[in-house]
C-alpha atoms as a PDB file:
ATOM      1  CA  UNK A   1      45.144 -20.152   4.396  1.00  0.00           C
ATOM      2  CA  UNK A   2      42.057 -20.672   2.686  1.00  0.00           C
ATOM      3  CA  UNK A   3      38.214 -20.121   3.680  1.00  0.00           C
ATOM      4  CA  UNK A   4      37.854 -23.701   6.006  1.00  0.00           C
ATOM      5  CA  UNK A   5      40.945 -23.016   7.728  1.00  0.00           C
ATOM      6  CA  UNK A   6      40.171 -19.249   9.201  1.00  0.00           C
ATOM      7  CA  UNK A   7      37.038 -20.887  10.064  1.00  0.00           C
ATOM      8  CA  UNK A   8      38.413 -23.136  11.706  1.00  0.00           C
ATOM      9  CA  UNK A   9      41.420 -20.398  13.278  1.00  0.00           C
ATOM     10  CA  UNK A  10      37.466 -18.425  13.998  1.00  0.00           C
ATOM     11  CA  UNK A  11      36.292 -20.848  16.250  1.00  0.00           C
ATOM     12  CA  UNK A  12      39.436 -21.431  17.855  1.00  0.00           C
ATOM     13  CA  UNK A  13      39.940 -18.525  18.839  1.00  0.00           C
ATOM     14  CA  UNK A  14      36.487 -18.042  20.789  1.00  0.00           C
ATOM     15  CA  UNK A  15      37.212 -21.464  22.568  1.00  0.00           C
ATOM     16  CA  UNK A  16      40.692 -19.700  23.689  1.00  0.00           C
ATOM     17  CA  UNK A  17      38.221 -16.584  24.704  1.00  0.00           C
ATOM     18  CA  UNK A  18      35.715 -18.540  26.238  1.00  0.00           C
ATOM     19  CA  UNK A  19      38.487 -20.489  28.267  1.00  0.00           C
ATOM     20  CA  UNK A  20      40.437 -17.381  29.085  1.00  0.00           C
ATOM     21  CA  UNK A  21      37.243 -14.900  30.083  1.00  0.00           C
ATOM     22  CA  UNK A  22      36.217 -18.821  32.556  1.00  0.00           C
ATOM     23  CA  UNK A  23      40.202 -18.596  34.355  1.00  0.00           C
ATOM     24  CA  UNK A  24      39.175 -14.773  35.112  1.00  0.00           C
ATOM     25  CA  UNK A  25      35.793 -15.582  36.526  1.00  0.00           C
ATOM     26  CA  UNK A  26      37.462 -18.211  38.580  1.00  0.00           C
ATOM     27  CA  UNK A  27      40.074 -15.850  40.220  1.00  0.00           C
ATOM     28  CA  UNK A  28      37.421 -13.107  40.592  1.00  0.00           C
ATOM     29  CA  UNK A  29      35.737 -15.695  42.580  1.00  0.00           C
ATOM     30  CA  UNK A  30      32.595 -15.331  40.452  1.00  0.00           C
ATOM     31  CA  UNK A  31      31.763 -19.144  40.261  1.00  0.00           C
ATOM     32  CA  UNK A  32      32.157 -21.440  43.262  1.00  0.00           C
ATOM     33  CA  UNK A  33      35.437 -23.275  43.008  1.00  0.00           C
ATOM     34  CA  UNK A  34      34.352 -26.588  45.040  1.00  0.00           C
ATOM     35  CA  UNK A  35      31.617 -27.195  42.365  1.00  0.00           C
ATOM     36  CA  UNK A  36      34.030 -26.441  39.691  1.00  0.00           C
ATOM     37  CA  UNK A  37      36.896 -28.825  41.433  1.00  0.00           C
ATOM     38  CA  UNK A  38      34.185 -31.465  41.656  1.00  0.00           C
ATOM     39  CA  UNK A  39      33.194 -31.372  37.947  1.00  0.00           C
ATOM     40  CA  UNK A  40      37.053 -30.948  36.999  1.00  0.00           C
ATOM     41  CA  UNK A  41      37.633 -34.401  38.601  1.00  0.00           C
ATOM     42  CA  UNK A  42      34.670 -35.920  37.162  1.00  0.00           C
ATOM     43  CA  UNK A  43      35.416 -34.834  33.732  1.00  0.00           C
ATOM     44  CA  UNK A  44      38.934 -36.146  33.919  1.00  0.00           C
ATOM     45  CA  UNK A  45      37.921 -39.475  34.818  1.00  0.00           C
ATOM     46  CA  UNK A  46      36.261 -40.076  31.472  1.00  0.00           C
ATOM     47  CA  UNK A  47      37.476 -41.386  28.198  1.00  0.00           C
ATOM     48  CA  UNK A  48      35.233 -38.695  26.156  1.00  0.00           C
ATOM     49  CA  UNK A  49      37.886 -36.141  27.865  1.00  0.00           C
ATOM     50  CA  UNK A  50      40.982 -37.971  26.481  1.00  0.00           C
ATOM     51  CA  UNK A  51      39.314 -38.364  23.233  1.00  0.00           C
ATOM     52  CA  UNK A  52      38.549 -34.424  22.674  1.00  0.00           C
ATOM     53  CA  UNK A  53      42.055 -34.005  24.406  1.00  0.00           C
ATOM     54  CA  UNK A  54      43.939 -35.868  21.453  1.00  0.00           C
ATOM     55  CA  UNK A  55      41.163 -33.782  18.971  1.00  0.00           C
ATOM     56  CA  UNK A  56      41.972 -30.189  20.061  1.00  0.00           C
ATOM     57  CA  UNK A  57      45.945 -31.491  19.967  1.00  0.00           C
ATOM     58  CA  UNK A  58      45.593 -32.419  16.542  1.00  0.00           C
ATOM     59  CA  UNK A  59      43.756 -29.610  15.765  1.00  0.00           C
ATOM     60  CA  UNK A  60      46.110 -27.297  17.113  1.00  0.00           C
ATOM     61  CA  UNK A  61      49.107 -28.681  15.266  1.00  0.00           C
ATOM     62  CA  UNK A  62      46.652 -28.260  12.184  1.00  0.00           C
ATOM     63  CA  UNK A  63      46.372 -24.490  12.478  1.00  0.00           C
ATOM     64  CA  UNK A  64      49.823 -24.259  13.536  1.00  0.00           C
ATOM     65  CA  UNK A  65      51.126 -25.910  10.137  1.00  0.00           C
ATOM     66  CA  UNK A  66      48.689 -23.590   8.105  1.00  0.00           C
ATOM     67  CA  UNK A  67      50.281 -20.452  10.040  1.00  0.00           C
ATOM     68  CA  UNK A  68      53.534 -21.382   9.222  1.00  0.00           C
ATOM     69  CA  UNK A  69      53.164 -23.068   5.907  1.00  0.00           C
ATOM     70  CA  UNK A  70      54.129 -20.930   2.353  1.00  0.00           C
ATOM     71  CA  UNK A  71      51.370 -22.379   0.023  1.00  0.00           C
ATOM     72  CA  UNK A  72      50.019 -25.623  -0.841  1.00  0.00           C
ATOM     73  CA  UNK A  73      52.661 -28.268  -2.871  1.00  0.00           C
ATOM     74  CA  UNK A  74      51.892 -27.071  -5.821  1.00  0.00           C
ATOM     75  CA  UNK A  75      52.791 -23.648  -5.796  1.00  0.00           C
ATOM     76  CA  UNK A  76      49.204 -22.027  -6.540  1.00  0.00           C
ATOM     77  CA  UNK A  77      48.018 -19.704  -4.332  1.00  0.00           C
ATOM     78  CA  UNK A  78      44.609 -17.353  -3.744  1.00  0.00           C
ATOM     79  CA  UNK A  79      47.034 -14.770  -3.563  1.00  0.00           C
ATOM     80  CA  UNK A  80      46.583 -11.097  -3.029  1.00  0.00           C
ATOM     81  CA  UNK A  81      49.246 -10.156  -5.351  1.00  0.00           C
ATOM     82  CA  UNK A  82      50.600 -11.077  -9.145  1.00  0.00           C
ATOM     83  CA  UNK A  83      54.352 -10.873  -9.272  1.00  0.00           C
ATOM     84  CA  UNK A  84      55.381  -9.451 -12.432  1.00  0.00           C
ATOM     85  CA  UNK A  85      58.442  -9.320 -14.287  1.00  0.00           C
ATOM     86  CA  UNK A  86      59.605  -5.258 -15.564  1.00  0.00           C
ATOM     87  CA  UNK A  87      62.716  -4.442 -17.887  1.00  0.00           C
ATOM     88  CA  UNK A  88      64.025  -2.775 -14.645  1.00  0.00           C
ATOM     89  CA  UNK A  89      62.373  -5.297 -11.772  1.00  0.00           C
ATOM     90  CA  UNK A  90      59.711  -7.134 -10.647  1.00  0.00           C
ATOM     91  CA  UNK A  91      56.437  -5.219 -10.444  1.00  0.00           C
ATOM     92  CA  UNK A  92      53.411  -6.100  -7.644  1.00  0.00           C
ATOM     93  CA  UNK A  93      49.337  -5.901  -8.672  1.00  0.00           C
ATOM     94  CA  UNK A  94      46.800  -6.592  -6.770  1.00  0.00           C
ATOM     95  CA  UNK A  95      44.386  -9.826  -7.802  1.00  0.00           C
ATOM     96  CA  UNK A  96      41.427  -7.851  -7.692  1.00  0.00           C
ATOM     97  CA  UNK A  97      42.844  -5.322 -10.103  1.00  0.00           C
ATOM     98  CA  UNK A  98      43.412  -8.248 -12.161  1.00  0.00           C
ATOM     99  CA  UNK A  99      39.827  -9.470 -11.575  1.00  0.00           C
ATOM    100  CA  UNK A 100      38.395  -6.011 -12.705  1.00  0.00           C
ATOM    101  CA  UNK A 101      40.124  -6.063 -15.945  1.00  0.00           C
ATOM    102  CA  UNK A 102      38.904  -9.552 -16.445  1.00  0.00           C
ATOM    103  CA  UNK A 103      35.537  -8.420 -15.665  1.00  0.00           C
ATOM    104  CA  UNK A 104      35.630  -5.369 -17.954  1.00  0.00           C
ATOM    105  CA  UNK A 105      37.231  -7.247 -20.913  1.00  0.00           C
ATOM    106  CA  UNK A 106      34.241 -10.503 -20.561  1.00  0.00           C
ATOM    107  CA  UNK A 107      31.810  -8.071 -20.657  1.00  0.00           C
ATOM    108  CA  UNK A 108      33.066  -5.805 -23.640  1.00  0.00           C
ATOM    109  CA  UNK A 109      32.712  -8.747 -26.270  1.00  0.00           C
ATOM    110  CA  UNK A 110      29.063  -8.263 -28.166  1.00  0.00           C
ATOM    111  CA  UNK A 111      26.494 -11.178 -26.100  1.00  0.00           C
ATOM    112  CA  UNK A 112      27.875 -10.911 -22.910  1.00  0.00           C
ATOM    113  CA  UNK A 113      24.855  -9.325 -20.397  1.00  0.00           C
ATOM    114  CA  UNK A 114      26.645 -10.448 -17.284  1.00  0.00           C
ATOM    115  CA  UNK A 115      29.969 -11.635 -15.719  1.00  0.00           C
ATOM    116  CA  UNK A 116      31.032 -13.341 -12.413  1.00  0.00           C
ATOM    117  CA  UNK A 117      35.101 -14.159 -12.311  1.00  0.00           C
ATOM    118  CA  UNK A 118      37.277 -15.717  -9.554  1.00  0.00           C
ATOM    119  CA  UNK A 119      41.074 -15.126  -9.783  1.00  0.00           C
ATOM    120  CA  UNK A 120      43.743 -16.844  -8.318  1.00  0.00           C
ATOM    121  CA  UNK A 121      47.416 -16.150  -8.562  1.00  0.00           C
ATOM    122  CA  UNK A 122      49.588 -19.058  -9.250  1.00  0.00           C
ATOM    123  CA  UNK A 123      53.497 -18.465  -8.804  1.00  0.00           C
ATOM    124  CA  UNK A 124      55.589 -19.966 -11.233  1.00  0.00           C
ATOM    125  CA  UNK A 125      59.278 -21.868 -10.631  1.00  0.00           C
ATOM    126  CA  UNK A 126      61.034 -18.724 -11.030  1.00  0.00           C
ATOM    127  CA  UNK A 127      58.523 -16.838  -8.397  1.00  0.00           C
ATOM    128  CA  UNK A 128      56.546 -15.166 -10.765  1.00  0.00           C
ATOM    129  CA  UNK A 129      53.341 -15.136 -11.203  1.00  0.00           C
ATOM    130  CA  UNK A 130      50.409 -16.291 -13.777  1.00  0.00           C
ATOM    131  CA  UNK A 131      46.555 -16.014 -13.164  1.00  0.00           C
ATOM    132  CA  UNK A 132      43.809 -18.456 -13.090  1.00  0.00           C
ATOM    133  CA  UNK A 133      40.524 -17.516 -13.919  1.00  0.00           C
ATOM    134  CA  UNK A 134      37.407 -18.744 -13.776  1.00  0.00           C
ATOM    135  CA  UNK A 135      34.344 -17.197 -15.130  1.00  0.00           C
ATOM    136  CA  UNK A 136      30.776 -17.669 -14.868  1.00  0.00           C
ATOM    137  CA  UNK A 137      28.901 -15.866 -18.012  1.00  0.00           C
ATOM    138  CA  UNK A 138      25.309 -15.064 -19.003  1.00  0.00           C
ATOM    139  CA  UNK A 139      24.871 -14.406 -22.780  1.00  0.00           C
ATOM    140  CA  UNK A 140      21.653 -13.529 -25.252  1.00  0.00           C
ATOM    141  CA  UNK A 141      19.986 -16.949 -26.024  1.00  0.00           C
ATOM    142  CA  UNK A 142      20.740 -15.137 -29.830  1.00  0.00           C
ATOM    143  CA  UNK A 143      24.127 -15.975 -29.576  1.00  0.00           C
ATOM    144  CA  UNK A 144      26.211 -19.216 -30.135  1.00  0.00           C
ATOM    145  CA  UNK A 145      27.630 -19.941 -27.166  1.00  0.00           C
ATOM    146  CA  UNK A 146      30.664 -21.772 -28.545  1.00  0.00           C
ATOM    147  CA  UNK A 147      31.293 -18.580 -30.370  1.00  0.00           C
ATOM    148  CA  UNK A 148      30.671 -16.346 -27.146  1.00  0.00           C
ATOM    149  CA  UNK A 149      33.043 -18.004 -25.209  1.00  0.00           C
ATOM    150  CA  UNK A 150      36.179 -18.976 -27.657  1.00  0.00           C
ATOM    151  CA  UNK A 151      35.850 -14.559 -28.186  1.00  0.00           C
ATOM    152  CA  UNK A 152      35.594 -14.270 -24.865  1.00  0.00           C
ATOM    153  CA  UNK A 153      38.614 -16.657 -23.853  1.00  0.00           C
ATOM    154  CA  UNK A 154      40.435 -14.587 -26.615  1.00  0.00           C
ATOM    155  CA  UNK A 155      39.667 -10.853 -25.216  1.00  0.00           C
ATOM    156  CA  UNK A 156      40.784 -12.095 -22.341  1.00  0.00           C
ATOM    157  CA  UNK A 157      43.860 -13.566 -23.229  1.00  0.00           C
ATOM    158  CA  UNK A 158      45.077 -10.240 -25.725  1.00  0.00           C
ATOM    159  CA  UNK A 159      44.200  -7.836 -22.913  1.00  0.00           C
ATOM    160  CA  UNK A 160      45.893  -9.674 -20.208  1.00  0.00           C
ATOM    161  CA  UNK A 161      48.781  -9.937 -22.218  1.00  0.00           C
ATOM    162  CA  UNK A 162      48.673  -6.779 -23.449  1.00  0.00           C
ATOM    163  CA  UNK A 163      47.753  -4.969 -19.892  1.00  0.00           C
ATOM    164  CA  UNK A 164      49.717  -7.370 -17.582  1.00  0.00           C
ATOM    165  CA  UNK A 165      52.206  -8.432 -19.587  1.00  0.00           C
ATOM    166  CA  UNK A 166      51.350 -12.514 -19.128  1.00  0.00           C
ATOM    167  CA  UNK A 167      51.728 -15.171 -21.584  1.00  0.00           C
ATOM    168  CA  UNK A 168      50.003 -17.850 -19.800  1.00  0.00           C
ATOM    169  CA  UNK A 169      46.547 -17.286 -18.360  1.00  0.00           C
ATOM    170  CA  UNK A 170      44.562 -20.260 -17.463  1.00  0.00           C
ATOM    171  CA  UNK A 171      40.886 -19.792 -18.128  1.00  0.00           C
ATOM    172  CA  UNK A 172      38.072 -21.875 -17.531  1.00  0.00           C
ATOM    173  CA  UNK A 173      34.374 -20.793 -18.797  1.00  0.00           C
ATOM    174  CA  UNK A 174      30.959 -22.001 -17.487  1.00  0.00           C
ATOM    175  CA  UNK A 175      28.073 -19.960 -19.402  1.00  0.00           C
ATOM    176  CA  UNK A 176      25.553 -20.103 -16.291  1.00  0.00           C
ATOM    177  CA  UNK A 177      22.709 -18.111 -17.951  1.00  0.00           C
ATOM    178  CA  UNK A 178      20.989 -17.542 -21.321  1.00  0.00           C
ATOM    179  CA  UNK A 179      19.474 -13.939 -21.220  1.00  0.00           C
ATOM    180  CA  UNK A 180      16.201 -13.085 -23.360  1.00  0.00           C
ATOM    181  CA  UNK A 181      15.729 -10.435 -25.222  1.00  0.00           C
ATOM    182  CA  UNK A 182      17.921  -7.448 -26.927  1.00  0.00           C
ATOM    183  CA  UNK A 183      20.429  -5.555 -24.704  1.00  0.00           C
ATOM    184  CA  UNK A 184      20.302  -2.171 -23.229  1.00  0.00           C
ATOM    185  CA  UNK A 185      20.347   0.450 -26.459  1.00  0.00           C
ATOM    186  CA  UNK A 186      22.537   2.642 -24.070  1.00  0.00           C
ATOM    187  CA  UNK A 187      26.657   3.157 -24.707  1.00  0.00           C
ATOM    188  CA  UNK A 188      28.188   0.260 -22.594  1.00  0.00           C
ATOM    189  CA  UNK A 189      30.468   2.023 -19.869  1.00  0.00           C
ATOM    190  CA  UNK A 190      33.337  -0.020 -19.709  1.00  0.00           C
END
């Protein structure tokens, strides 16, 4: 379920609260139920009430298919977890483990000052799993960023491979900054 729809389940939710805490207050006798009768009957004699009606239905059925749904059509999900393959069995770890080595290996190739990565999991037809990366990079404005970023792609392809065990790993680069000046003269902690 991505980001829209638990916004979505969010506000929900607090209409189900806010309806829920009103049915209490209305048994506790805490608001007048003649007035509230009176505006019931009003309310259901207008079109505006079928029309949000037929919108929370739809909405509803909405959530409900997201609950119960496995993924989108495609099979690529913003999973938690990459599926890999061992000699003796299938193998679980996490995305953002995945993430941090992505992170680490961006920023140990010579120009990069900076890294931001998102990483998806993306199962496969035979329910593994392959990653999807996307990184945002700032370099040195001494650097070729052509050069910067087929190294990185590279780095990140060996050390995936070589860490994770995965063949394919879809990567797509955006350098977002150019950074002035010499780096840090300090060892790089990596």
């Amino acid at each position: 379920m991505g980001y829209f729809n638990r916004f979505l389940l969010f506000i929900y939710s607090l209409a189900i609260a806010a309806v829920s805490l009103g049915i209490v207050a209305l048994c506790l006798h805490v608001l007048p139920m003649n007035e509230i009768l009176n505006e019931i009957k009003f309310a259901l004699s207008r079109w505006e009430t079928i029309a949000a009606a037929v919108f929370v239905f739809f909405f509803s059925v909405h959530i409900l298919g997201c609950a119960l749904s496995s993924g989108s059509s495609e099979g690529s999900t913003r999973g938690e977890m990459l599926l890999l393959s061992g000699v003796t069995g299938a193998v679980s770890v996490s995305v953002e483990a995945a993430r941090s080595l992505v992170e680490k290996t961006a920023l140990s190739v010579s120009g990069v000052r900076s890294v931001k990565s998102k990483v998806w999991a993306k199962k496969t037809q035979d329910d593994m799993s392959e990653l999807d990366v996307r990184l945002k990079l700032a370099i040195g404005q001494e650097n070729k960023a052509t050069e910067i970023a087929d190294e990185v792609r590279q780095s990140i392809i060996d050390n995936v491979d070589k860490v994770l065990g995965l063949k394919t790993c879809n990567i797509e680069l955006e350098i977002s900054e150019f950074v002035k000046g010499a780096p840090s003269k300090g060892p790089r902690v990596v």
